[in-house]
Protein backbone atom coordinates (compact mmCIF):
# COMPACT_ATOMS: atom_id res chain seq x y z
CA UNK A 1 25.88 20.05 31.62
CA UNK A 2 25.45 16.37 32.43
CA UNK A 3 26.95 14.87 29.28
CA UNK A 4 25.74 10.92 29.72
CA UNK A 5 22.20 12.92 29.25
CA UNK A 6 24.23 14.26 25.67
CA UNK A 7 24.46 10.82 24.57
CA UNK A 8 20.78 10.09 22.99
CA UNK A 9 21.26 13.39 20.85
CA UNK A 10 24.38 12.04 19.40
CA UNK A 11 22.69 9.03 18.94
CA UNK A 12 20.39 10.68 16.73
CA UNK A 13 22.38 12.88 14.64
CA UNK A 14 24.29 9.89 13.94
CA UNK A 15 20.85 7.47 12.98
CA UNK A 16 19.18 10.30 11.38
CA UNK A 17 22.57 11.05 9.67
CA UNK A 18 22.47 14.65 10.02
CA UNK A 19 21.58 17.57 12.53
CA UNK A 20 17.69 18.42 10.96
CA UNK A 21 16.32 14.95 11.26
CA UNK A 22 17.64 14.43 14.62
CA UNK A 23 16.36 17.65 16.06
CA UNK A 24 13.25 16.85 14.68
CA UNK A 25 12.93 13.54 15.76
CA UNK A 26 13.77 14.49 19.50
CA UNK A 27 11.54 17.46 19.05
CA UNK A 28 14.56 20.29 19.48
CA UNK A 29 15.89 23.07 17.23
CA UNK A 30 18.60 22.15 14.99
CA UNK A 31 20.92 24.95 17.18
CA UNK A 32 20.23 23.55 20.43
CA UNK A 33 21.19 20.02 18.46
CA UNK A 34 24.38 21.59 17.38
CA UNK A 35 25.08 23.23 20.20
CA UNK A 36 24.81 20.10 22.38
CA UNK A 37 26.90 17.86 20.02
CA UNK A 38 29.03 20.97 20.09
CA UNK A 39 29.69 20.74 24.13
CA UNK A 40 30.20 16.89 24.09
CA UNK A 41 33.20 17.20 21.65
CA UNK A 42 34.77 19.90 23.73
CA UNK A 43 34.25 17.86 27.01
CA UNK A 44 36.10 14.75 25.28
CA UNK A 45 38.37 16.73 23.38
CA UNK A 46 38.32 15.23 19.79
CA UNK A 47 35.65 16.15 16.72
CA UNK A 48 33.10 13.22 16.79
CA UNK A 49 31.65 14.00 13.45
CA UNK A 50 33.05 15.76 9.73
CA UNK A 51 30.52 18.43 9.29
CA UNK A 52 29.58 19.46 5.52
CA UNK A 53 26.73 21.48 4.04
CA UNK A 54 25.74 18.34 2.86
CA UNK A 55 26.18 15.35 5.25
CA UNK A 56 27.62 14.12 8.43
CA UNK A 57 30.04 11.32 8.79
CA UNK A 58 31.65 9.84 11.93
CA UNK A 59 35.76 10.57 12.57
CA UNK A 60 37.49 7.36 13.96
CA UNK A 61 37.24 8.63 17.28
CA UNK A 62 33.18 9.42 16.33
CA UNK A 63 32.73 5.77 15.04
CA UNK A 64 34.67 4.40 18.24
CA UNK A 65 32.70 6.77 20.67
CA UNK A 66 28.98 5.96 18.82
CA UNK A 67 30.08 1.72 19.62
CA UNK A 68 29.90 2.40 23.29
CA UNK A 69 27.33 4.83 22.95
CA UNK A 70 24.72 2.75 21.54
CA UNK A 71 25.04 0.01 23.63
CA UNK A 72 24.40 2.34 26.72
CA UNK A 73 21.78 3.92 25.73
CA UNK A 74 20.25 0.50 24.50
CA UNK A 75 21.09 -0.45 28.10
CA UNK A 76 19.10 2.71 29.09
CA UNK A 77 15.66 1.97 26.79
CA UNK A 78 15.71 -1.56 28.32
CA UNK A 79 16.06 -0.22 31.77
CA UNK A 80 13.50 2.24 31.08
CA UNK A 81 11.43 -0.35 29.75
CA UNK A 82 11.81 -2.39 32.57
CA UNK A 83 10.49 -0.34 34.80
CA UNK A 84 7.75 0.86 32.54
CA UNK A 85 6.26 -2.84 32.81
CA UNK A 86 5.93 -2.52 36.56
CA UNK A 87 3.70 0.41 36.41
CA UNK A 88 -0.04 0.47 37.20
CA UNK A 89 -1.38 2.04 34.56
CA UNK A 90 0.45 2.12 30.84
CA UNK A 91 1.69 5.92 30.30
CA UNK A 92 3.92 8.06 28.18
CA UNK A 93 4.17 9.25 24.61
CA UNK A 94 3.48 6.21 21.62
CA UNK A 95 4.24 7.34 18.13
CA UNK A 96 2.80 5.64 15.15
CA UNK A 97 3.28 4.83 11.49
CA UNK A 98 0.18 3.29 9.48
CA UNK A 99 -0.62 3.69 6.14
CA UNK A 100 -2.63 6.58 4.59
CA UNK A 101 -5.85 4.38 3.44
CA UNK A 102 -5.86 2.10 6.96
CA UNK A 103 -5.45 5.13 9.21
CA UNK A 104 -7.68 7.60 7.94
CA UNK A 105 -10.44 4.36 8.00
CA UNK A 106 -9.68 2.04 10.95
CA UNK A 107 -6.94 3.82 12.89
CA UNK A 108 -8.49 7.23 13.11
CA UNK A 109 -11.53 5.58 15.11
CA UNK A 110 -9.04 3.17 16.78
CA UNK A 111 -7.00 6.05 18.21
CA UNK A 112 -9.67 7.77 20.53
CA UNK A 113 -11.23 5.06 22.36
CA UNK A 114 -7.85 3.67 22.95
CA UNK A 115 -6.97 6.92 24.60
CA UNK A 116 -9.64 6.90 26.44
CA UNK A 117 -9.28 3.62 28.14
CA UNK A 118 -5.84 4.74 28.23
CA UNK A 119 -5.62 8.64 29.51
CA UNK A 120 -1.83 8.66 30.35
CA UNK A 121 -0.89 7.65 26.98
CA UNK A 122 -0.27 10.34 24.50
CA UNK A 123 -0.64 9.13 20.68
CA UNK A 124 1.88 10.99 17.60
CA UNK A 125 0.12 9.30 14.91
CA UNK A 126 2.09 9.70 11.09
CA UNK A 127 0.00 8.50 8.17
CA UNK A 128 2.24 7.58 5.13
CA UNK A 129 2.35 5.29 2.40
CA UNK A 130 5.46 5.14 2.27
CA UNK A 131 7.49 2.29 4.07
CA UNK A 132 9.69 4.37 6.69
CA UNK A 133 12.74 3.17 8.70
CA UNK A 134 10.92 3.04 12.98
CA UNK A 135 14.76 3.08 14.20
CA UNK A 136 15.53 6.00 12.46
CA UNK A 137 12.25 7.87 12.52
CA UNK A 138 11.65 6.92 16.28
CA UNK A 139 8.58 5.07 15.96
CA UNK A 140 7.52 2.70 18.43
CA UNK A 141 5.63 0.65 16.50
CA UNK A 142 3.55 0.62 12.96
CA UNK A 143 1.12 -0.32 11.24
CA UNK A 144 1.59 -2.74 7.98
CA UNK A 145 0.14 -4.52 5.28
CA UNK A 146 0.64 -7.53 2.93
CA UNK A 147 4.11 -9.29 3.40
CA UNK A 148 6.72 -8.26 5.20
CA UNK A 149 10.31 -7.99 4.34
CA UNK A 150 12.82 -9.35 6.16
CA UNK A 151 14.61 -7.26 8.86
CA UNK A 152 15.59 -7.10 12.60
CA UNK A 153 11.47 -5.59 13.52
CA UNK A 154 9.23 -7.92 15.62
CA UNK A 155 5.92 -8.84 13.69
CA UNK A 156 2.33 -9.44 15.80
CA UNK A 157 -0.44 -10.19 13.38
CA UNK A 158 -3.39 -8.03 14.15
CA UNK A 159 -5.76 -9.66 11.19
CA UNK A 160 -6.42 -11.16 7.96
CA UNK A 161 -6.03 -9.33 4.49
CA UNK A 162 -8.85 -10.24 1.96
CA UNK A 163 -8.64 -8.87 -1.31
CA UNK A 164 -11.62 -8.70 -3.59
CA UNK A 165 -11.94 -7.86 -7.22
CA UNK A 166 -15.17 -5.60 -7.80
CA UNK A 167 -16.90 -3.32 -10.06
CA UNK A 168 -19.82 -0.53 -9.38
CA UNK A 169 -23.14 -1.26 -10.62
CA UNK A 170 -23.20 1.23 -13.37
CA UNK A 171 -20.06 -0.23 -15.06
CA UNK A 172 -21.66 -3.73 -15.06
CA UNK A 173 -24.69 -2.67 -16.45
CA UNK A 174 -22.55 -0.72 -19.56
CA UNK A 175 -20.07 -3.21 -19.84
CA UNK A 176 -21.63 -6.61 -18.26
CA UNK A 177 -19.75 -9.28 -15.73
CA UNK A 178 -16.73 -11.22 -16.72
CA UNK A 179 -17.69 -14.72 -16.30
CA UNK A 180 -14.30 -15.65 -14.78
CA UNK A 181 -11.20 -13.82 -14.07
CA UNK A 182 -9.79 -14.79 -17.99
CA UNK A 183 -12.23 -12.59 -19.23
CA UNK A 184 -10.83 -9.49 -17.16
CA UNK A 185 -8.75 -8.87 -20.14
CA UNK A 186 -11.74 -7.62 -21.72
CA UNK A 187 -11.72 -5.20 -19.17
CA UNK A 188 -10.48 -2.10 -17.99
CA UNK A 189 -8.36 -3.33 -15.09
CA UNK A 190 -7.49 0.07 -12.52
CA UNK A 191 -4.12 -0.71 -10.37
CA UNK A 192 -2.76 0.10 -7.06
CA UNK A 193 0.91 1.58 -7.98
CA UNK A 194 2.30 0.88 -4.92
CA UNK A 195 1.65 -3.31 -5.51
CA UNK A 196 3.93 -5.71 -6.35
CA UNK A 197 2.03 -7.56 -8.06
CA UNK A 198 -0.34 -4.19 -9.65
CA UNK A 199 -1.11 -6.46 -12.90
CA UNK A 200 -0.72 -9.67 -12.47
CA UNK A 201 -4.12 -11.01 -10.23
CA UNK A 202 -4.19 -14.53 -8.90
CA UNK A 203 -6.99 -16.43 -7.83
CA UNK A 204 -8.00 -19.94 -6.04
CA UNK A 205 -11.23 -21.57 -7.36
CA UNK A 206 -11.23 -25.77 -6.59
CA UNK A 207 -7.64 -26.02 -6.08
CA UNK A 208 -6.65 -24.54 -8.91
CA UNK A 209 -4.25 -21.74 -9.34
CA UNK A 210 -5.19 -18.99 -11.85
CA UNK A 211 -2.78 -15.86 -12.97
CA UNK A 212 -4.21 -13.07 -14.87
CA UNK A 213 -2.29 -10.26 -16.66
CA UNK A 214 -4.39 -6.70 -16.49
CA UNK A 215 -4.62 -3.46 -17.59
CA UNK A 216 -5.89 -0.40 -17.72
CA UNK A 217 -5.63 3.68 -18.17
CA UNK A 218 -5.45 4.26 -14.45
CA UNK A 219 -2.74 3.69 -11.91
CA UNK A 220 -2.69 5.67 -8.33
CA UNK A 221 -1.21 4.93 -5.36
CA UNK A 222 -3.99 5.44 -2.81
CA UNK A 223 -6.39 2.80 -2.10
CA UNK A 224 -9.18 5.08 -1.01
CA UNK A 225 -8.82 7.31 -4.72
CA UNK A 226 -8.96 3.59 -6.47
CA UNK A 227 -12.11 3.06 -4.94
CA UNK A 228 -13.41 6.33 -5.63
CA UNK A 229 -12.89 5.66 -9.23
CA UNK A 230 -14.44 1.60 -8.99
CA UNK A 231 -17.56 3.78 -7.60
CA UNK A 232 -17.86 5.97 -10.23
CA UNK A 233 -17.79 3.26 -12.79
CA UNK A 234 -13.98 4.02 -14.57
CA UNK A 235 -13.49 -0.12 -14.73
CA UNK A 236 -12.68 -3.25 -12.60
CA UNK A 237 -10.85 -3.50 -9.68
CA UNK A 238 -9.03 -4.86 -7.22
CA UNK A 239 -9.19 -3.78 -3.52
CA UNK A 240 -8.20 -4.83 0.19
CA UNK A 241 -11.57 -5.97 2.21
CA UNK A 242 -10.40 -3.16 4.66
CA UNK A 243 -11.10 -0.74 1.76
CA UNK A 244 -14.07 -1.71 -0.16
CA UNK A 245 -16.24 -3.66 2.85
CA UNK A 246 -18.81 -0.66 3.69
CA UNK A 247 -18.86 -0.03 -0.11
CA UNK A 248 -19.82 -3.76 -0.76
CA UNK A 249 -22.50 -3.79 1.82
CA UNK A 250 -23.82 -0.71 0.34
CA UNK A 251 -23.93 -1.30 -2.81
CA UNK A 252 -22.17 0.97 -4.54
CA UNK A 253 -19.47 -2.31 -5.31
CA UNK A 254 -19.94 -5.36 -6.31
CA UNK A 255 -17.64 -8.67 -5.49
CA UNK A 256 -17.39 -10.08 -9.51
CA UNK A 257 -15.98 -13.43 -7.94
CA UNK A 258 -17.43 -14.34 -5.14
CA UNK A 259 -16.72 -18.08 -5.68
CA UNK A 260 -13.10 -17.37 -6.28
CA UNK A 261 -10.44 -16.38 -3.30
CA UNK A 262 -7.26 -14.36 -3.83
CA UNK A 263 -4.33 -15.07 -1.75
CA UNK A 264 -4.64 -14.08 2.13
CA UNK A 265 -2.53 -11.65 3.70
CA UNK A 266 -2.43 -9.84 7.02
CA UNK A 267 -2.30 -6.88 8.58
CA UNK A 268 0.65 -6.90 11.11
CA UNK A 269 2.07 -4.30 13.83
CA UNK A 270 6.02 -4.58 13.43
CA UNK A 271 7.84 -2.94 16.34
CA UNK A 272 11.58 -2.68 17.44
CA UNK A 273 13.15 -5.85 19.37
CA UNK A 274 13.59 -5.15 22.91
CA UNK A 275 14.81 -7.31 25.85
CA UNK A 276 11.28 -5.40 27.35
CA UNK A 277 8.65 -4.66 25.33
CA UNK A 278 6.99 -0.91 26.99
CA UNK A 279 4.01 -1.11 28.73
CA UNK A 280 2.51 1.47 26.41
CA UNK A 281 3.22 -0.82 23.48
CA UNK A 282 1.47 -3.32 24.28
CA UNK A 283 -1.42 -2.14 25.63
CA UNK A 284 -1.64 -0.85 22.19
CA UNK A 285 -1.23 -4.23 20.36
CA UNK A 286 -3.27 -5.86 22.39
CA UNK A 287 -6.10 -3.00 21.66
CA UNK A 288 -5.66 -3.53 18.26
CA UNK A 289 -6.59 -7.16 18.26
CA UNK A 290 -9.69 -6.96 20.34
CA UNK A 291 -10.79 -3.34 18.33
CA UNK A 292 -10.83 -5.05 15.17
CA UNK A 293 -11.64 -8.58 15.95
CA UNK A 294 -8.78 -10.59 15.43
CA UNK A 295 -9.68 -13.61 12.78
CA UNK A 296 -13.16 -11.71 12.02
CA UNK A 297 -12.27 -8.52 11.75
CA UNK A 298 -15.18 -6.03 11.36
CA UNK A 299 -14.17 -4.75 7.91
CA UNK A 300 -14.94 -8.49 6.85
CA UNK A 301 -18.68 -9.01 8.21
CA UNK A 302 -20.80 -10.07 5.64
CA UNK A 303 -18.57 -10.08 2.77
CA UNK A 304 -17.42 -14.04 3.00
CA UNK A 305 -20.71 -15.80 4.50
C-alpha cells in the first residue's frame, strides 16, 4: 500500500473526529477506514489516535503527524486545483449545501441546466437548514442566506434578499389591513424560528427607522410551511421575496406595505479559501449569477416596480 495516498483518510477521521463521518464523507465503509488508519500506524510504528467507543483524539505523535499532514495534502488540493484550471472543459464531482426552502425552489431548477451546459460535472446536492461546517462535511461550496458570520470561508454575492410582510386575501377580508406596521400588534404575527430577529420587524419608510415587536401562535422553521399557512389565511407574515414572489403575483399574497422597505440582505455562495479556486467551482458561481439575474433576480420581477 502506497501510504502518502493514506494521508487524506487520516485527514478525515481526524476533521470529522471519528471513523463514521469520515468514511462517509470519502464515501468508504467505516472497516476499510479503520483498516487503512490501521496500516499507516503500523508502517510508522506509533498509535496516531486513542480509540474509544465514544470519540477519537490525537496521541502526541498523532497531533505532530496530522501538522505535516495537513499541510501536504493542502499542498495536494492546490496542486490539484491548479491543474484543474488549465482544463478545457470544467469536470469532476461538486457537492453542495443550500438551504431546504432555496433548493427545493431555485436550486432544484438551477441544478439541471447547469449540468447540462456542463456534462462532466457531477452535482451531490444536500438540502439542510441547518448551518453545516463545508471543511468538515467536504462541501465545495454552499448556498446561504441573510448575514454571514465571520469565519475563514470566501463569500461571492449571488443576489439581493427582499423581505416582504404579507397576508392572503381571505385574512384581510376577516380581519382588514394594518394601516402601518404599529398596528401589526393587532395582529397575528406567524415567525420563522430559525430568525434572529423572528419578532422584532424593522422597516424604512422616508428615512425613518421603525421596530416592531410581534407575535403570534405559530412558529416553524421552514419558509415554504410559513407560507403555506400566510395562504391559508392563519395571520400576517413575514417572508423572503425568494419565497413568496410567485405567490404575490398570483394572488394568493398580498404585500401589506408596499411603501415601506425592510432591510436588504443577500444571498451569497461561501466556499473554502484556496490559493486556486477549481474550475468546477466556478463555473458554478458564475452560473448562479447569470441563472438568477444578479441585481434583478427573477424571484423579484414585478414585486418592487
Amino acid at each position: 500500500m502506497d501510504h502518502f495516498n493514506v494521508i487524506p483518510y487520516f485527514i478525515a477521521v481526524v476533521d470529522h473526529k471519528g471513523f463514521s463521518a469520515a468514511a462517509d464523507a470519502l464515501g468508504i465503509s467505516k472497516s476499510a477506514m479503520s483498516k487503512r488508519i490501521s496500516q499507516l500506524e503500523a508502517h510508522l510504528g506509533v498509535r496516531l489516535l486513542h480509540r474509544t467507543t465514544r470519540k477519537i483524539s490525537l496521541t502526541e505523535a498523532g497531533s505532530r503527524y496530522y501538522e505535516y499532514a495537513a499541510k501536504a495534502n493542502l499542498e495536494a488540493q492546490n496542486a490539484e486545483d491548479a491543474v484543474s484550471q488549465l482544463q478545457g472543459e470544467p469536470q469532476g464531482k461538486l457537492k453542495v449545501n443550500t438551504p431546504m426552502s432555496f433548493g427545493l425552489i431555485h436550486m432544484a431548477g438551477l441544478i439541471p441546466e447547469f449540468l447540462l451546459r456542463y456534462p462532466k460535472i457531477s452535482i451531490d446536492l444536500v438540502m439542510d437548514d441547518k448551518a453545516v461546517d463545508l471543511i468538515e462535511h467536504g462541501f465545495d461550496v454552499a448556498i446561504r442566506t441573510g448575514e454571514l458570520k465571520d469565519s475563514s470561508l470566501i463569500a461571492r454575492r449571488l443576489a439581493p434578499l427582499h423581505s416582504i410582510v404579507c397576508a392572503s386575501p381571505d385574512y384581510i377580508e376577516r380581519h382588514g389591513v394594518p394601516a402601518t406596521p404599529a398596528e401589526l400588534s393587532n395582529h397575528n404575527c406567524l415567525l420563522y424560528s430559525y430568525s434572529s430577529n423572528k419578532d422584532h420587524w424593522q422597516f424604512s419608510n422616508d428615512g425613518k427607522e421603525i421596530n416592531i415587536r410581534v407575535e403570534g401562535n405559530y412558529r416553524v422553521n421552514n419558509s415554504e410551511a410559513l407560507k403555506e399557512a400566510l395562504a391559508k389565511g392563519l395571520g400576517i407574515g413575514r417572508l423572503p421575496s425568494f419565497i413568496a414572489g410567485d405567490a404575490l403575483r398570483e394572488g394568493k399574497l398580498v404585500n401589506l406595505f408596499p411603501d415601506y422597505r425592510m432591510p436588504s440582505k443577500n444571498v451569497y455562495a461561501v466556499y473554502p479559501e484556496r490559493n486556486y479556486l477549481p474550475a468546477k467551482v466556478r463555473a458554478f458561481l458564475d452560473f448562479a449569477i447569470e441563472y438568477f439575474g444578479e441585481d434583478y433576480p427573477y424571484w423579484d420581477q414585478g414585486l418592487f416596480d
